[in-house]
C-alpha atoms as a PDB file:
ATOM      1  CA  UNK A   1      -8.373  21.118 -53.490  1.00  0.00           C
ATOM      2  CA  UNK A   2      -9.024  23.823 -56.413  1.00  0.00           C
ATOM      3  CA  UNK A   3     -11.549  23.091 -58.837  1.00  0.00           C
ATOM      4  CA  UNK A   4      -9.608  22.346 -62.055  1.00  0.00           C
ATOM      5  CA  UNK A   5     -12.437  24.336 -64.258  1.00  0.00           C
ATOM      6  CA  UNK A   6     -11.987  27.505 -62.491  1.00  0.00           C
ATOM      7  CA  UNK A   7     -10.189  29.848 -63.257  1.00  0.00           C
ATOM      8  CA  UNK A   8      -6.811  30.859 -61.712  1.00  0.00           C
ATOM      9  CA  UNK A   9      -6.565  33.394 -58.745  1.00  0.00           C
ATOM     10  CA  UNK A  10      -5.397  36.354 -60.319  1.00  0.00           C
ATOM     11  CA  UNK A  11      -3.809  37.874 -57.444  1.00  0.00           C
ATOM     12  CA  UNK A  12      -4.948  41.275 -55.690  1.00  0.00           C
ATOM     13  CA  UNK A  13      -5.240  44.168 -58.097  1.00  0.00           C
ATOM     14  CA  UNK A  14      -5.651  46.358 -54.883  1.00  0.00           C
ATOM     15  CA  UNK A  15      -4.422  47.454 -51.549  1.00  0.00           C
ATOM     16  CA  UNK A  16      -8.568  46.810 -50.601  1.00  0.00           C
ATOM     17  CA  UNK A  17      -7.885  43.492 -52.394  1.00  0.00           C
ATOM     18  CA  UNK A  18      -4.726  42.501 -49.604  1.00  0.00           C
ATOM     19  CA  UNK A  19      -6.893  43.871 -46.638  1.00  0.00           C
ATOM     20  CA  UNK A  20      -9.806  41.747 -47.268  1.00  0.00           C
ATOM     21  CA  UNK A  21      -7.682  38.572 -47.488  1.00  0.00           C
ATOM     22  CA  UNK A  22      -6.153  39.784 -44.490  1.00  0.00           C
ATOM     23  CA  UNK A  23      -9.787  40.234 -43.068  1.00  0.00           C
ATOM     24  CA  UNK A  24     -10.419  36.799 -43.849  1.00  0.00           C
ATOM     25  CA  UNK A  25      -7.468  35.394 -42.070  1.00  0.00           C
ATOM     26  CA  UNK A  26      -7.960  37.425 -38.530  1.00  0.00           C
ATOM     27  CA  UNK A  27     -10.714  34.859 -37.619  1.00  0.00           C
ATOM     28  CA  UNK A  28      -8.257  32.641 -36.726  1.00  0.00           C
ATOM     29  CA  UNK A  29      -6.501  33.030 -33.228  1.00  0.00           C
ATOM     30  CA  UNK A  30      -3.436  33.266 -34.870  1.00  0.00           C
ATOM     31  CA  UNK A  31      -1.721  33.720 -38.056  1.00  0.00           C
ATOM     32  CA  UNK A  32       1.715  33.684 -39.109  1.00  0.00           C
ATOM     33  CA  UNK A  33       3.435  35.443 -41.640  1.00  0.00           C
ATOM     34  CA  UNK A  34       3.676  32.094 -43.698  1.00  0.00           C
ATOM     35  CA  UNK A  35       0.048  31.640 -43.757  1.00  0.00           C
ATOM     36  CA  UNK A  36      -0.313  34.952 -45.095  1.00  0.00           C
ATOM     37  CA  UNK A  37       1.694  34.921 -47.903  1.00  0.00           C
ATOM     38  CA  UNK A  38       0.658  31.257 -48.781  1.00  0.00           C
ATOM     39  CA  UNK A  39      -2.871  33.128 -49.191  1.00  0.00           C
ATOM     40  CA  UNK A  40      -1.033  35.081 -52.364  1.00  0.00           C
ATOM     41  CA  UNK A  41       0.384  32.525 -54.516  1.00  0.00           C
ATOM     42  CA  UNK A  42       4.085  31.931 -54.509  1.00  0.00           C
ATOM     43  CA  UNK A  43       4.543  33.751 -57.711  1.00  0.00           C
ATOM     44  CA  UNK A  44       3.110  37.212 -56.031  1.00  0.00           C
ATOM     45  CA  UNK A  45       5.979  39.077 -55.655  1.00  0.00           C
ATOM     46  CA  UNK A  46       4.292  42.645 -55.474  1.00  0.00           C
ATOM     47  CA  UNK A  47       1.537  41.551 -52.583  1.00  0.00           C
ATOM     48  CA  UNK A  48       4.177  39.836 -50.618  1.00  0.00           C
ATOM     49  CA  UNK A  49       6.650  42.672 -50.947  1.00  0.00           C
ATOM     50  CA  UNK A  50       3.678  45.045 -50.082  1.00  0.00           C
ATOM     51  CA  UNK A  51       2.402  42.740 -47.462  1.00  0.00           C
ATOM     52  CA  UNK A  52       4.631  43.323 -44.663  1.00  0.00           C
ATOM     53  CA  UNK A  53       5.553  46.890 -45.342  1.00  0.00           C
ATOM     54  CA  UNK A  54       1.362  47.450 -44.860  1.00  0.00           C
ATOM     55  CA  UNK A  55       1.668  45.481 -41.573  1.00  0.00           C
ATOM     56  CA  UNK A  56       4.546  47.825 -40.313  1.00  0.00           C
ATOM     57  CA  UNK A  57       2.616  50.692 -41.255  1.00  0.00           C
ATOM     58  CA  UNK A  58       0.516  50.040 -39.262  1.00  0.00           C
ATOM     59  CA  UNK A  59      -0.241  49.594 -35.226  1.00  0.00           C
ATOM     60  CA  UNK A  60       1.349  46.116 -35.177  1.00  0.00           C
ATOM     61  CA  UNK A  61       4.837  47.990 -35.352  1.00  0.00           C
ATOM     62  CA  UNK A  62       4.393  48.162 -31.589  1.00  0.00           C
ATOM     63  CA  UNK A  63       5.221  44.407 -31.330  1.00  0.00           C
ATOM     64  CA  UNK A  64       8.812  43.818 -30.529  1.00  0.00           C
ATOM     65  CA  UNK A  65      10.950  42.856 -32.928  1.00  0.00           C
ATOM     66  CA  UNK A  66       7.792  42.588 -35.501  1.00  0.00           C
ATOM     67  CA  UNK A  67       9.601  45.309 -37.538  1.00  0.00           C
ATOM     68  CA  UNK A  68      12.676  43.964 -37.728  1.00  0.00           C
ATOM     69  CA  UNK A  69      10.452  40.489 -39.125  1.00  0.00           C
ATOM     70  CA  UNK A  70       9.120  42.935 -41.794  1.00  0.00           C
ATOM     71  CA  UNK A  71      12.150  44.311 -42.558  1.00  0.00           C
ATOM     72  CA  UNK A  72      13.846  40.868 -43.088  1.00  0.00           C
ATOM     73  CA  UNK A  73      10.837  39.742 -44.965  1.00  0.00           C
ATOM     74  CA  UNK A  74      11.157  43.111 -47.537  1.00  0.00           C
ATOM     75  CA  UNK A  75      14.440  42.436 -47.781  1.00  0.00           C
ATOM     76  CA  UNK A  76      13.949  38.842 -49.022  1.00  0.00           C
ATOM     77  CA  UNK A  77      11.259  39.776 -51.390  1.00  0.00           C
ATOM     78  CA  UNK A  78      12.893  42.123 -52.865  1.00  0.00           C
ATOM     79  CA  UNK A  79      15.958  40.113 -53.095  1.00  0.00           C
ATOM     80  CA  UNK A  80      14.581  37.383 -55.023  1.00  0.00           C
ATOM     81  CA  UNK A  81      12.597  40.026 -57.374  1.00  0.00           C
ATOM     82  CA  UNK A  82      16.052  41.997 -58.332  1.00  0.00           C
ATOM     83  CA  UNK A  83      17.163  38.020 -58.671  1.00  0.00           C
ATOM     84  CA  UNK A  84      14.105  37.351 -61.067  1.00  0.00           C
ATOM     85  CA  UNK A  85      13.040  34.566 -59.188  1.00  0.00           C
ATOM     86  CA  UNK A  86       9.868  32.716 -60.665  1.00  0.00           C
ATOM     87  CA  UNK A  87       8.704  31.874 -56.822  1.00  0.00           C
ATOM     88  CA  UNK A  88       9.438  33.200 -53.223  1.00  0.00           C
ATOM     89  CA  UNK A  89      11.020  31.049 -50.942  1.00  0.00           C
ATOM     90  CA  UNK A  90      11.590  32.826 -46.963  1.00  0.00           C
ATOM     91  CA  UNK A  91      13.264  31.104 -44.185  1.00  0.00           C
ATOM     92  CA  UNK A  92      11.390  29.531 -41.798  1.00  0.00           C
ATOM     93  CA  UNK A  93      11.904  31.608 -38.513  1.00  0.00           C
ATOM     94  CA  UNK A  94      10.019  34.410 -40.956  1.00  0.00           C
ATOM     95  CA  UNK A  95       7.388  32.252 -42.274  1.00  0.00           C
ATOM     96  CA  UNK A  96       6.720  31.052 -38.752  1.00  0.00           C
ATOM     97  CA  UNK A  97       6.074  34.392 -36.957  1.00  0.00           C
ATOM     98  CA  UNK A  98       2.698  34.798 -36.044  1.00  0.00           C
ATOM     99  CA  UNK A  99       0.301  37.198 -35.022  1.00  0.00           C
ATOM    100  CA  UNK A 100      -2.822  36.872 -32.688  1.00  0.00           C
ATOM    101  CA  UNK A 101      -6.295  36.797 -35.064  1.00  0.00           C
ATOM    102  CA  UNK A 102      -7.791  39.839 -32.611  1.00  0.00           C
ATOM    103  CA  UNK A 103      -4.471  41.343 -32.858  1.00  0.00           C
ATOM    104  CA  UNK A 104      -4.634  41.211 -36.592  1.00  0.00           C
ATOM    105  CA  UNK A 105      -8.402  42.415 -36.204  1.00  0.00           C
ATOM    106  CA  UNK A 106      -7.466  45.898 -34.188  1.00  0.00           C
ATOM    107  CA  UNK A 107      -4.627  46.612 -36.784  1.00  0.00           C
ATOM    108  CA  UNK A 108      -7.550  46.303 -40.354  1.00  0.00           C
ATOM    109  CA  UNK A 109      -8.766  49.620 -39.549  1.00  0.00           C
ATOM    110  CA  UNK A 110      -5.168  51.766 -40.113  1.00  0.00           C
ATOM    111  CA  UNK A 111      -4.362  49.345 -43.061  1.00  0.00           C
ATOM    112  CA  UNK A 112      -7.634  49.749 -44.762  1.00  0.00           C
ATOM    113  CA  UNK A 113      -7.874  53.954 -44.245  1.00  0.00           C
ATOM    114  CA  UNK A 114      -4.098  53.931 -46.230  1.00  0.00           C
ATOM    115  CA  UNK A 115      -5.464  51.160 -48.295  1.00  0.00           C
ATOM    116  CA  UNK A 116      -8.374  53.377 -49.486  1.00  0.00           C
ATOM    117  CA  UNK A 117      -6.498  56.292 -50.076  1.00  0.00           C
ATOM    118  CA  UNK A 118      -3.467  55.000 -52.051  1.00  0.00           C
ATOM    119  CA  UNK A 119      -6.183  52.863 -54.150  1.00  0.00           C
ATOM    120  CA  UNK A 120      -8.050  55.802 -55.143  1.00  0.00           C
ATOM    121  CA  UNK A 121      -5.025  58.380 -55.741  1.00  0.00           C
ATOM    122  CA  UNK A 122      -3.037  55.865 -58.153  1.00  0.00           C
ATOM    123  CA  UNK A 123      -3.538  55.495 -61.513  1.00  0.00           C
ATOM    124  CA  UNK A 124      -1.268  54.998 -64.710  1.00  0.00           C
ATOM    125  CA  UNK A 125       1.606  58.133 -64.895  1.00  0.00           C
ATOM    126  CA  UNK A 126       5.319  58.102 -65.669  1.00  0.00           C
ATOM    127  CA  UNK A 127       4.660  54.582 -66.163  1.00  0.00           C
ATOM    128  CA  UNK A 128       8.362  54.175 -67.969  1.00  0.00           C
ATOM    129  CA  UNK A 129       9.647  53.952 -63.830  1.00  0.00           C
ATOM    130  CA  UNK A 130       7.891  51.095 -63.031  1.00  0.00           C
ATOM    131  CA  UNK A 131       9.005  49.468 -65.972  1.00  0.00           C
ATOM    132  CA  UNK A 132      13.336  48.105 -66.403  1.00  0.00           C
ATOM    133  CA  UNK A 133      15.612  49.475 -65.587  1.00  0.00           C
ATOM    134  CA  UNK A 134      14.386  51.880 -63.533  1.00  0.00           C
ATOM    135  CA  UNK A 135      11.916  49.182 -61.656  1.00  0.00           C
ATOM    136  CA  UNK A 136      14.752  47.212 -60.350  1.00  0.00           C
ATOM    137  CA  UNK A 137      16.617  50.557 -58.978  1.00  0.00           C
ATOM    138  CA  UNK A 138      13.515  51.303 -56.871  1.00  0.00           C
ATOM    139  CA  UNK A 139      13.331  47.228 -56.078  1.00  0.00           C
ATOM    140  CA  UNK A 140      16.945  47.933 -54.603  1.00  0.00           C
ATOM    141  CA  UNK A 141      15.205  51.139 -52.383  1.00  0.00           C
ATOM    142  CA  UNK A 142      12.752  48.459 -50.860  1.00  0.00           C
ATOM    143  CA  UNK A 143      15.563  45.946 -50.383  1.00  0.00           C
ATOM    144  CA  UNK A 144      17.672  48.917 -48.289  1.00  0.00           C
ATOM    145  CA  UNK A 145      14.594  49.825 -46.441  1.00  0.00           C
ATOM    146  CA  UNK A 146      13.997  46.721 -45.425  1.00  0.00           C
ATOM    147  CA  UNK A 147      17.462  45.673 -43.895  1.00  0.00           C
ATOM    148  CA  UNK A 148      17.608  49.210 -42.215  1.00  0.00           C
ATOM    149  CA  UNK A 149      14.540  48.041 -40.255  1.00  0.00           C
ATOM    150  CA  UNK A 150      16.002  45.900 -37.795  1.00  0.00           C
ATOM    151  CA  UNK A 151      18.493  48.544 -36.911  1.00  0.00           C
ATOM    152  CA  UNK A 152      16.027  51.201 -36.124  1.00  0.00           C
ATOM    153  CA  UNK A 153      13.774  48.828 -34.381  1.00  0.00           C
ATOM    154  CA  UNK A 154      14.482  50.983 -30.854  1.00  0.00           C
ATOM    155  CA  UNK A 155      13.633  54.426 -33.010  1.00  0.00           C
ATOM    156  CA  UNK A 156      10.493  55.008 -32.782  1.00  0.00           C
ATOM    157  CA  UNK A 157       8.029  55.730 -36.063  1.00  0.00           C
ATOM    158  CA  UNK A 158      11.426  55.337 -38.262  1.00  0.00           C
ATOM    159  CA  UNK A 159       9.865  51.428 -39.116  1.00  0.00           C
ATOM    160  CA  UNK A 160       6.636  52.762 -40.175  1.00  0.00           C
ATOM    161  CA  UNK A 161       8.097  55.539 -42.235  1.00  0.00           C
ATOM    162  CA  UNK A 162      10.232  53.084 -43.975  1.00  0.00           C
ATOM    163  CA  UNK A 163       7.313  50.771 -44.489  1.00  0.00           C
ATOM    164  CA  UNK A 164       5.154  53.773 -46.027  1.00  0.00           C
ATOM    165  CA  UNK A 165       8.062  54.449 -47.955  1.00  0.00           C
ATOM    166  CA  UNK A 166       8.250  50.663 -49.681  1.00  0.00           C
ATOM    167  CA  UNK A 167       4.369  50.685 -49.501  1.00  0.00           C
ATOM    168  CA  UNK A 168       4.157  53.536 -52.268  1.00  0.00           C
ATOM    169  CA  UNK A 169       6.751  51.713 -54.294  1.00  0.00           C
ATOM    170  CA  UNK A 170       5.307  48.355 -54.087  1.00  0.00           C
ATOM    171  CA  UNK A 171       1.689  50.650 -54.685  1.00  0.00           C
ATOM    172  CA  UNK A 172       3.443  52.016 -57.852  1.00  0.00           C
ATOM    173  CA  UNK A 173       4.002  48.419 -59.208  1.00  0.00           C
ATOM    174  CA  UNK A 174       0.436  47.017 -58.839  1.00  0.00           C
ATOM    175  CA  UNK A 175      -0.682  50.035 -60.960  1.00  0.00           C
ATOM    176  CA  UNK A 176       1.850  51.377 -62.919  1.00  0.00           C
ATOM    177  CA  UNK A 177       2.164  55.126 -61.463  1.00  0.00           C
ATOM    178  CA  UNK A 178       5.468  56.127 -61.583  1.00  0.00           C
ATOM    179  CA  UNK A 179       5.027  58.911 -59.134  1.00  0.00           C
ATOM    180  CA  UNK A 180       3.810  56.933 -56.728  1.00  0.00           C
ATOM    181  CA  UNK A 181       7.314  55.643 -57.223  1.00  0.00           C
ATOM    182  CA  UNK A 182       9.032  58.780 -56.821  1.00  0.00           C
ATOM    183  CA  UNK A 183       6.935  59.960 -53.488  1.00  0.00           C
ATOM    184  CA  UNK A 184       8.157  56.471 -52.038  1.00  0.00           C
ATOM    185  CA  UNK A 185      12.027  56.937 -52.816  1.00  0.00           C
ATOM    186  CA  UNK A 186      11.705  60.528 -51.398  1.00  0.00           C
ATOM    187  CA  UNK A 187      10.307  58.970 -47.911  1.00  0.00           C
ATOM    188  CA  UNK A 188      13.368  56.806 -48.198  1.00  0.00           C
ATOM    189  CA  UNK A 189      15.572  59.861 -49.044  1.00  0.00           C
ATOM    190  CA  UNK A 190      14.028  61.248 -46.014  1.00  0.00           C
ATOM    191  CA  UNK A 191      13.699  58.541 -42.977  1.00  0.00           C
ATOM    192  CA  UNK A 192      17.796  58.374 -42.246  1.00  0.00           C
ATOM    193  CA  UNK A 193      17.211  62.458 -40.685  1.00  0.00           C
ATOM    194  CA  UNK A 194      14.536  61.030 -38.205  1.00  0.00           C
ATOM    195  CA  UNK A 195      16.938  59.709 -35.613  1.00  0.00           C
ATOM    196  CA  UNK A 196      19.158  62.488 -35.625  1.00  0.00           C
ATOM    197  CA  UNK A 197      16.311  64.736 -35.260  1.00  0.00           C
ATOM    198  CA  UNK A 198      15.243  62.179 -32.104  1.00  0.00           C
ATOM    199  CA  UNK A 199      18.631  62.349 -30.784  1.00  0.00           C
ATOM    200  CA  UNK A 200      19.191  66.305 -30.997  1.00  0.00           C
ATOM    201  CA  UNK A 201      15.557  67.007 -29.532  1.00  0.00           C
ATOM    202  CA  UNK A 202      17.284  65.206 -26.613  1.00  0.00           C
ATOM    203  CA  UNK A 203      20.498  66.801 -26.667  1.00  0.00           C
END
């Protein structure tokens, strides 16, 4: 139980912030998605909606059907955010998808390397699109990315693009850099073309 005195978890100010808690739950020899988020707070929507679009990112997108997972899980996040939901609720066949601890382990490295680099290329510019209206119009991007995932889970690459894409946007939040913002919507703009390009290459 939480020590009354102290004070309350402020949440990750970071993308190094959301690795390291990650870091601290791949001891365990498995972890599911539930877990995860409960390590948050039920009233972080911008970690949980960057959360799973950092785990598709990255090598765990090999799993099967792990994309599709994230993809639902955006989805609901973002959902509830253009809803203005206080708390997040997900179903539980998403909270109780799990991941193997080593698994977990293998995949820190990728998510720490994009970690680093968004964390030290953000910083506060064009703040007035992370702010309403124009936050809930790219909350409505991540919420399209996300249900587009389970249909391209057979195409490969076009997951993690879509995560990257929700990543920067979810990045943008947590600091208030509107370009950010912007570079994410353009990946969005962007990842339908991939399986057309896929399908002429084999034409």
């Amino acid at each position: 139980m939480a020590d009354p005195t102290s004070p309350p978890d402020p949440g990750p100010v970071t993308i190094g912030d959301i690795v390291a808690r990650l870091e601290r739950l791949s001891g365990r020899a498995s972890v599911t998605l539930g877990d995860i988020l409960a390590s948050f707070g039920q009233a972080s929507f911008v970690p949980a909606l960057m959360l799973p679009a950092l785990l598709v990112f990255s090598p765990l997108s090999g799993i099967p059907l792990f994309s599709s997972i994230c993809g639902l899980t955006i989805a609901a996040v973002s959902a509830q955010m253009l809803l203005r939901r206080r708390h997040i609720w997900l179903p539980r066949m998403l909270r109780d998808r799990a991941v193997s601890g080593p698994r977990l382990r293998q995949a820190l490295g990728t998510m720490a390397r994009a970690g680093r680099w968004i964390d030290r290329n953000t910083g506060e510019r064009l703040r007035l699109l992370t702010a309403q209206p124009m936050a809930s119009l790219f909350t409505l991007v991540c919420f399209c990315a996300g249900l587009a995932m389970p249909f391209l889970e057979l195409v490969p690459f076009s997951s993690s693009i879509l995560g990257l894409a929700v990543l920067l946007i979810a990045a943008a939040f947590l600091t208030r850099d509107g370009l950010f913002a912007l570079a994410g919507l353009a990946i969005f703009a962007v990842a339908p073309t991939i399986p057309l390009v896929l399908w002429m290459g084999l034409v």
